[in-house]
C-alpha atoms as a PDB file:
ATOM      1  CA  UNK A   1       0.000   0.000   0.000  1.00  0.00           C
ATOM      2  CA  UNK A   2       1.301   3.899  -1.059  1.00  0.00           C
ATOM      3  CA  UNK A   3       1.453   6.301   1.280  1.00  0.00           C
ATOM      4  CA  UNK A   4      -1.313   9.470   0.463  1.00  0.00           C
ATOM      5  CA  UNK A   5      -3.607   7.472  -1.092  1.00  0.00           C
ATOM      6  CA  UNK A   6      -7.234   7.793   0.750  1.00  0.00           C
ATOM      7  CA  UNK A   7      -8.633   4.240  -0.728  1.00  0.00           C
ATOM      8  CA  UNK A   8      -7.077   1.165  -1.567  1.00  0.00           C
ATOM      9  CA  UNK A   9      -8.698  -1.616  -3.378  1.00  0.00           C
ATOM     10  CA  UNK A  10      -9.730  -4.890  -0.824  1.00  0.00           C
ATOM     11  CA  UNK A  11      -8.804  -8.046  -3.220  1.00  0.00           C
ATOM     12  CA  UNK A  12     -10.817  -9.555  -0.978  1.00  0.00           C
ATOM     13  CA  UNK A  13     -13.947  -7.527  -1.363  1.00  0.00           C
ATOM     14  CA  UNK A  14     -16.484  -8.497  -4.567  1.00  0.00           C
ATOM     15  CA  UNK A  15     -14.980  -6.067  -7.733  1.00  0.00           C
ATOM     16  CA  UNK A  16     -12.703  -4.168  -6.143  1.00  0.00           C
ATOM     17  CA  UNK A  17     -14.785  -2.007  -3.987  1.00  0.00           C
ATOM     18  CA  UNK A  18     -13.048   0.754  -1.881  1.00  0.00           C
ATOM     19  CA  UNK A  19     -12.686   0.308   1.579  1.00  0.00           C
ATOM     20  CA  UNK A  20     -12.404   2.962   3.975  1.00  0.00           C
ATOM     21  CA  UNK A  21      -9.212   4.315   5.626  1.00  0.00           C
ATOM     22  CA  UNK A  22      -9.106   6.196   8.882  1.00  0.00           C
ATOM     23  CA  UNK A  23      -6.315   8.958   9.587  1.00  0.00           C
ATOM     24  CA  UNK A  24      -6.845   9.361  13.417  1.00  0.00           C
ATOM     25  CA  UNK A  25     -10.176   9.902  14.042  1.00  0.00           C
ATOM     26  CA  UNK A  26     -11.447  11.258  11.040  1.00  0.00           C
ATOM     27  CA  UNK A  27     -13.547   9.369   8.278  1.00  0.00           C
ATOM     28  CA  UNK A  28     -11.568  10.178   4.619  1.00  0.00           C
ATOM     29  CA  UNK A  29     -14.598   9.135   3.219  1.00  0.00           C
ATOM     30  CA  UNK A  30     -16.729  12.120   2.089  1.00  0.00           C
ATOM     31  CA  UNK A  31     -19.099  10.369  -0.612  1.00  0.00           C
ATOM     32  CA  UNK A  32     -22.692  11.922  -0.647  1.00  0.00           C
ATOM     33  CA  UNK A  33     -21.430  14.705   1.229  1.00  0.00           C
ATOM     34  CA  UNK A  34     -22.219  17.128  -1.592  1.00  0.00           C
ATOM     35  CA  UNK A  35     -26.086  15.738  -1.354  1.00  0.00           C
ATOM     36  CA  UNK A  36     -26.081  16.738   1.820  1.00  0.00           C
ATOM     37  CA  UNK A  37     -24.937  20.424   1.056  1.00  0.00           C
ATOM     38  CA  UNK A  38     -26.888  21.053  -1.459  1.00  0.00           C
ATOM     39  CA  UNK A  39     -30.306  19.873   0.144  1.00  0.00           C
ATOM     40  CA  UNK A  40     -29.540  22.255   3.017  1.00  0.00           C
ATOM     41  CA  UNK A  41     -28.652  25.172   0.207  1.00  0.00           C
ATOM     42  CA  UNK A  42     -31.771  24.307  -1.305  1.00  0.00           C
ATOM     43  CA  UNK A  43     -34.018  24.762   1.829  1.00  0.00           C
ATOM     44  CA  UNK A  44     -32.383  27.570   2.259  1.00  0.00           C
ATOM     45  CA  UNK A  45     -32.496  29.373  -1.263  1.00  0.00           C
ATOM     46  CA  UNK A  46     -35.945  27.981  -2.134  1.00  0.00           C
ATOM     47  CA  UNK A  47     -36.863  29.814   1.388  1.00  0.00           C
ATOM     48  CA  UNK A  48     -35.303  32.987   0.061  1.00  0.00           C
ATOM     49  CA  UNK A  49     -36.578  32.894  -3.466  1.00  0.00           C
ATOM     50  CA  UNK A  50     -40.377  32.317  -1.858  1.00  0.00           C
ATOM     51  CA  UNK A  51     -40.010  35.016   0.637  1.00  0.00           C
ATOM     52  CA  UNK A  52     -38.996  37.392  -2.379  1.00  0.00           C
ATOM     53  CA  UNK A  53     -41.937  36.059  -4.580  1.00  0.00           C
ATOM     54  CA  UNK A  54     -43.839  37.028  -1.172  1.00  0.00           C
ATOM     55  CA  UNK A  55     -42.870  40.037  -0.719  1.00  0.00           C
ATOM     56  CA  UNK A  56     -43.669  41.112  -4.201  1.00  0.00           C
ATOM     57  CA  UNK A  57     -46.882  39.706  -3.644  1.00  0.00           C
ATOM     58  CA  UNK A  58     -47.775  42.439  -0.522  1.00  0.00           C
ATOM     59  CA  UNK A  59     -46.711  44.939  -2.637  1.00  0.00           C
ATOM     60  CA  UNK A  60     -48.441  44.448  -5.469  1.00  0.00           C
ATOM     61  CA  UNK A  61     -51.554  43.971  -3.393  1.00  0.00           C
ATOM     62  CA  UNK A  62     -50.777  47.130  -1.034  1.00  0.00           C
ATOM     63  CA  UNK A  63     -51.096  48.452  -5.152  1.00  0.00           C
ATOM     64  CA  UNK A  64     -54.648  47.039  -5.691  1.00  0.00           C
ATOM     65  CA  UNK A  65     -55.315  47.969  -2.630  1.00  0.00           C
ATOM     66  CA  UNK A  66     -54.583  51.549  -3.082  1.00  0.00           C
ATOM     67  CA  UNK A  67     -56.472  51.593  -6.937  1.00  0.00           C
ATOM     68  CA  UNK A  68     -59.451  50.232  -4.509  1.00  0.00           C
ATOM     69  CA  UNK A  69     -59.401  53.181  -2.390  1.00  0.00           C
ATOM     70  CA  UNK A  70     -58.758  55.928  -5.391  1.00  0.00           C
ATOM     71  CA  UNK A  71     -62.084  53.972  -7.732  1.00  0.00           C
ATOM     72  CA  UNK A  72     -64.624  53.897  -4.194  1.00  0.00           C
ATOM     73  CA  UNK A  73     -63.096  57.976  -3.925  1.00  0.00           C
ATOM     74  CA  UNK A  74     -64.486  58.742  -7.665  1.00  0.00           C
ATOM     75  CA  UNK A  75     -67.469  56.835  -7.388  1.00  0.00           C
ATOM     76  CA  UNK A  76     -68.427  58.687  -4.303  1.00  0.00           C
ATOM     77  CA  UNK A  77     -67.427  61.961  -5.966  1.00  0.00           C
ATOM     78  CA  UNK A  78     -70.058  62.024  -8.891  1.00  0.00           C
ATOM     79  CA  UNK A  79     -72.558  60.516  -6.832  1.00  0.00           C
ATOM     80  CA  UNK A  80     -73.064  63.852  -4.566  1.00  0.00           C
ATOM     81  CA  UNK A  81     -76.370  65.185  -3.418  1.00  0.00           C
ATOM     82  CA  UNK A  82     -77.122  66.576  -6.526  1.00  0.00           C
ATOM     83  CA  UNK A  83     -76.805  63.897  -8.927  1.00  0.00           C
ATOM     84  CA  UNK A  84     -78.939  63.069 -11.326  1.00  0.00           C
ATOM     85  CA  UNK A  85     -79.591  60.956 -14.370  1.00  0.00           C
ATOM     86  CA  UNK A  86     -82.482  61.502 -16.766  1.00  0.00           C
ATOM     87  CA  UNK A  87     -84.218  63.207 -13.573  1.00  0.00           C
ATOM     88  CA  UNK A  88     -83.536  60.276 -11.025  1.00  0.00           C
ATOM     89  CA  UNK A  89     -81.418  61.287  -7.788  1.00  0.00           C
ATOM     90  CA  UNK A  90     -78.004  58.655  -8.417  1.00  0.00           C
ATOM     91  CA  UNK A  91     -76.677  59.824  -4.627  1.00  0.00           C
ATOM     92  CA  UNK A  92     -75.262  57.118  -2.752  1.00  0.00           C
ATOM     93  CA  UNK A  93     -74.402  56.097   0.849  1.00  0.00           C
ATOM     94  CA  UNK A  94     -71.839  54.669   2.929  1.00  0.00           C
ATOM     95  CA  UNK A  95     -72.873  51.536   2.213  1.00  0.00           C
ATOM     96  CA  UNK A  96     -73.269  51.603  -1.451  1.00  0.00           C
ATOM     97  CA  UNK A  97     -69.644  52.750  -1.822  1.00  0.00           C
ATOM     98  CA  UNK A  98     -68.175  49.658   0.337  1.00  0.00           C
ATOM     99  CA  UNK A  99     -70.719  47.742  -1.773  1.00  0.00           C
ATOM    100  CA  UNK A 100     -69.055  48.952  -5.003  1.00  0.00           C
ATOM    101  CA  UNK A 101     -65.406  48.536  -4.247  1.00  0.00           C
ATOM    102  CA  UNK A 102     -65.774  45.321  -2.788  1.00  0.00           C
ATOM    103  CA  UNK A 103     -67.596  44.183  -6.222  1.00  0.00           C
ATOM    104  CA  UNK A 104     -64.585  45.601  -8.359  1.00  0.00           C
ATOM    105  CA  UNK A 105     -63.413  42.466  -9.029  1.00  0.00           C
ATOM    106  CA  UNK A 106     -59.422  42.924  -8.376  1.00  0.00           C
ATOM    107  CA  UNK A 107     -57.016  40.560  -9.133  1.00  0.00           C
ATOM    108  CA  UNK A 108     -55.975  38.509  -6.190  1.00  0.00           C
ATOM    109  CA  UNK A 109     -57.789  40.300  -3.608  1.00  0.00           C
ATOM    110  CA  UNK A 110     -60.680  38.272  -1.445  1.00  0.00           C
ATOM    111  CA  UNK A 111     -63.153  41.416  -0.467  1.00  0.00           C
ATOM    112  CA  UNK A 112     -63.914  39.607   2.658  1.00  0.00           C
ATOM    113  CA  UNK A 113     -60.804  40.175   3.858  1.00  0.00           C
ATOM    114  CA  UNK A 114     -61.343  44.236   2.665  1.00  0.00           C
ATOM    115  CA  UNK A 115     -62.743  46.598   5.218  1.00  0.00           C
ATOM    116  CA  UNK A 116     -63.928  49.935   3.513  1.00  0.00           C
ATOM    117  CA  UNK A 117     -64.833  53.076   5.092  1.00  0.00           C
ATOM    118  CA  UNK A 118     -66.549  56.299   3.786  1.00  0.00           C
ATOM    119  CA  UNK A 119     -66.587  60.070   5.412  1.00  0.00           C
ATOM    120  CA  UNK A 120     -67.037  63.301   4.524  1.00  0.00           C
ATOM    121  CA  UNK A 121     -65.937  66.567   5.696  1.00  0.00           C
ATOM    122  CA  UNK A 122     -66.173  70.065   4.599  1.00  0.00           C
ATOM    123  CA  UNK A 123     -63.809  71.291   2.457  1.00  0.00           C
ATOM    124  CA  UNK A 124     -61.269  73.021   3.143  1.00  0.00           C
ATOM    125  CA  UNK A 125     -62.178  73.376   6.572  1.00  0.00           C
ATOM    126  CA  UNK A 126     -62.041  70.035   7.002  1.00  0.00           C
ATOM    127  CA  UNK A 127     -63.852  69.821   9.865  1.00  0.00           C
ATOM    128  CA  UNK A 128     -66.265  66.538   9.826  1.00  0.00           C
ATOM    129  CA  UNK A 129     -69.898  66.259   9.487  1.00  0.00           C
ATOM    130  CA  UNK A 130     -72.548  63.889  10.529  1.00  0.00           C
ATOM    131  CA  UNK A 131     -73.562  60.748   8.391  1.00  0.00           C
ATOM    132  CA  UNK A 132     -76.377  63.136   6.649  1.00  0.00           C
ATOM    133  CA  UNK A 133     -77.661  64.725   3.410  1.00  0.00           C
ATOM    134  CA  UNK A 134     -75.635  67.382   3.744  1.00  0.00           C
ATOM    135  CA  UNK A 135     -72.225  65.695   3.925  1.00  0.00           C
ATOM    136  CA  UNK A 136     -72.052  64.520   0.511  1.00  0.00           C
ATOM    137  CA  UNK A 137     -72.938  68.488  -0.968  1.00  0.00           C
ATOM    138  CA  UNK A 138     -70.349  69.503  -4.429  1.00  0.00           C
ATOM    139  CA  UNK A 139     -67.104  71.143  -2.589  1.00  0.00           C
ATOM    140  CA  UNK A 140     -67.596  68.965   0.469  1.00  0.00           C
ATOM    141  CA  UNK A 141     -64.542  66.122   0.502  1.00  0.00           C
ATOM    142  CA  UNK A 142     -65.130  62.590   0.442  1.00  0.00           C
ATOM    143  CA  UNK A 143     -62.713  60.094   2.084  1.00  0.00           C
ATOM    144  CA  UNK A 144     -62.594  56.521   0.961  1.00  0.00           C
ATOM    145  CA  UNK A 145     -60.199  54.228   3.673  1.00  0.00           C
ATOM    146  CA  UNK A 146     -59.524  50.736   2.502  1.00  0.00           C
ATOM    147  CA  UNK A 147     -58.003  48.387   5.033  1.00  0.00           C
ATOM    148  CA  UNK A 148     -57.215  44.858   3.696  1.00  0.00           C
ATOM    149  CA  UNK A 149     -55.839  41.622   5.505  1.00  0.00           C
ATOM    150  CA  UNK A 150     -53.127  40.464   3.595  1.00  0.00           C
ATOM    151  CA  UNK A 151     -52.040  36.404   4.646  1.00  0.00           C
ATOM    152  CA  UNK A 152     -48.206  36.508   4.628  1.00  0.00           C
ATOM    153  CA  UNK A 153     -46.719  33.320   4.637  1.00  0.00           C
ATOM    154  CA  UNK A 154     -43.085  32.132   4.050  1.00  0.00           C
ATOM    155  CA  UNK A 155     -42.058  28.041   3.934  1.00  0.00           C
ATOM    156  CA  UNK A 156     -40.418  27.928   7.676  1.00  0.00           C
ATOM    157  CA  UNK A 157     -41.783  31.123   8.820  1.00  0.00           C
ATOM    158  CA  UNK A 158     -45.028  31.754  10.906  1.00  0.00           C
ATOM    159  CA  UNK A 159     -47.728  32.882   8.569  1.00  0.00           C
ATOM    160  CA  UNK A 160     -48.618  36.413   9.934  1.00  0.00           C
ATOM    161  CA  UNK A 161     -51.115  38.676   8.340  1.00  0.00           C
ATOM    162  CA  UNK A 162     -50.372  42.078   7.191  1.00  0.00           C
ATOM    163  CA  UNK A 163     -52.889  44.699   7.692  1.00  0.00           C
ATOM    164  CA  UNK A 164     -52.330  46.887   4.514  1.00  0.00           C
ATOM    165  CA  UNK A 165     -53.868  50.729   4.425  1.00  0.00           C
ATOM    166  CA  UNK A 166     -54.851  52.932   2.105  1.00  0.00           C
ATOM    167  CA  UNK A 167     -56.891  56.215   1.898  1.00  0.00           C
ATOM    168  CA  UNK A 168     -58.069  58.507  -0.663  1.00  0.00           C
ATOM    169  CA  UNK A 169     -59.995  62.056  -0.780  1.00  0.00           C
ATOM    170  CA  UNK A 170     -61.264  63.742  -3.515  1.00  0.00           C
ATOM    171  CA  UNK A 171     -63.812  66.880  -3.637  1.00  0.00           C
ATOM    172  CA  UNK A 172     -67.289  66.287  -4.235  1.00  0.00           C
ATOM    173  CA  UNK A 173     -68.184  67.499  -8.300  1.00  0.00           C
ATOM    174  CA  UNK A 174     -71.991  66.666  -8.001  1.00  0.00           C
END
């Protein structure tokens, strides 16, 4: 047997198969080792490249989220005391705005996880009014607030939720 050589061939082992050779204490033997490294570089990365793909995720729904807030603000904003089409009143309430941007239909957003809230204040005092006829009067300001749960969840992480805000005022045209 030479000297430096890690395996030597048994003759009495079937084909020739390497045996193992021990330098002290450790094992020279390091096949499957590389399996090993790249499983645990694999958790790791495949964590890393789902937490990104997360991530992207909340922001493109804090996006959606905010579109949701600026459509309920221009819905409310025609729809003031003195709307009308073909001589029918077209106002609408509280209620009828949440209604509406909850119904938009937006990509990858479950409305029962949406909270939406309407007020109005006068403009540009700012200084709020009761839930009344008068509060949704042209030059008045509407305020649409959209709050949305957003499930955040990484592979090897606690799933959390994200609560994701968003709020939009316009003036009040009719």
């Amino acid at each position: 047997m030479k000297r430096g050589f890690l395996f030597q061939r048994n003759p009495r082992s079937a084909r020739g198969l390497r045996t193992l050779r021990f330098r002290g204490r450790e094992l020279l033997r390091q096949e499957g080792s590389g399996s090993l490294e790249f499983a645990l570089s694999a958790v790791i990365l495949l964590t890393l490249v789902l937490g990104i793909m997360q991530m992207s995720l909340a922001v493109y729904t804090y996006h959606v989220i905010s579109e949701a807030a600026r459509e309920g603000t221009r819905y409310a904003m025609v729809r003031g005391n003195t709307c009308t089409v073909n001589g029918a009143s077209c106002t609408v309430d509280a209620s009828q705005i949440q209604s509406y941007v909850k119904s938009i239909g937006l990509p990858t957003i479950q409305s029962s996880n949406m909270t939406v809230t309407t007020t109005y204040s006068d403009y540009p005092a700012g200084s709020g009014c009761t839930p009344n006829a008068n509060c949704a009067n042209p030059g008045n300001m509407v305020t649409v607030k959209v709050v949305y749960a957003f499930p955040f969840s990484i592979p090897f992480v606690p799933s959390s939720t994200l609560s994701m805000t968003s709020t939009s005022a316009m003036v009040i045209s009719q």
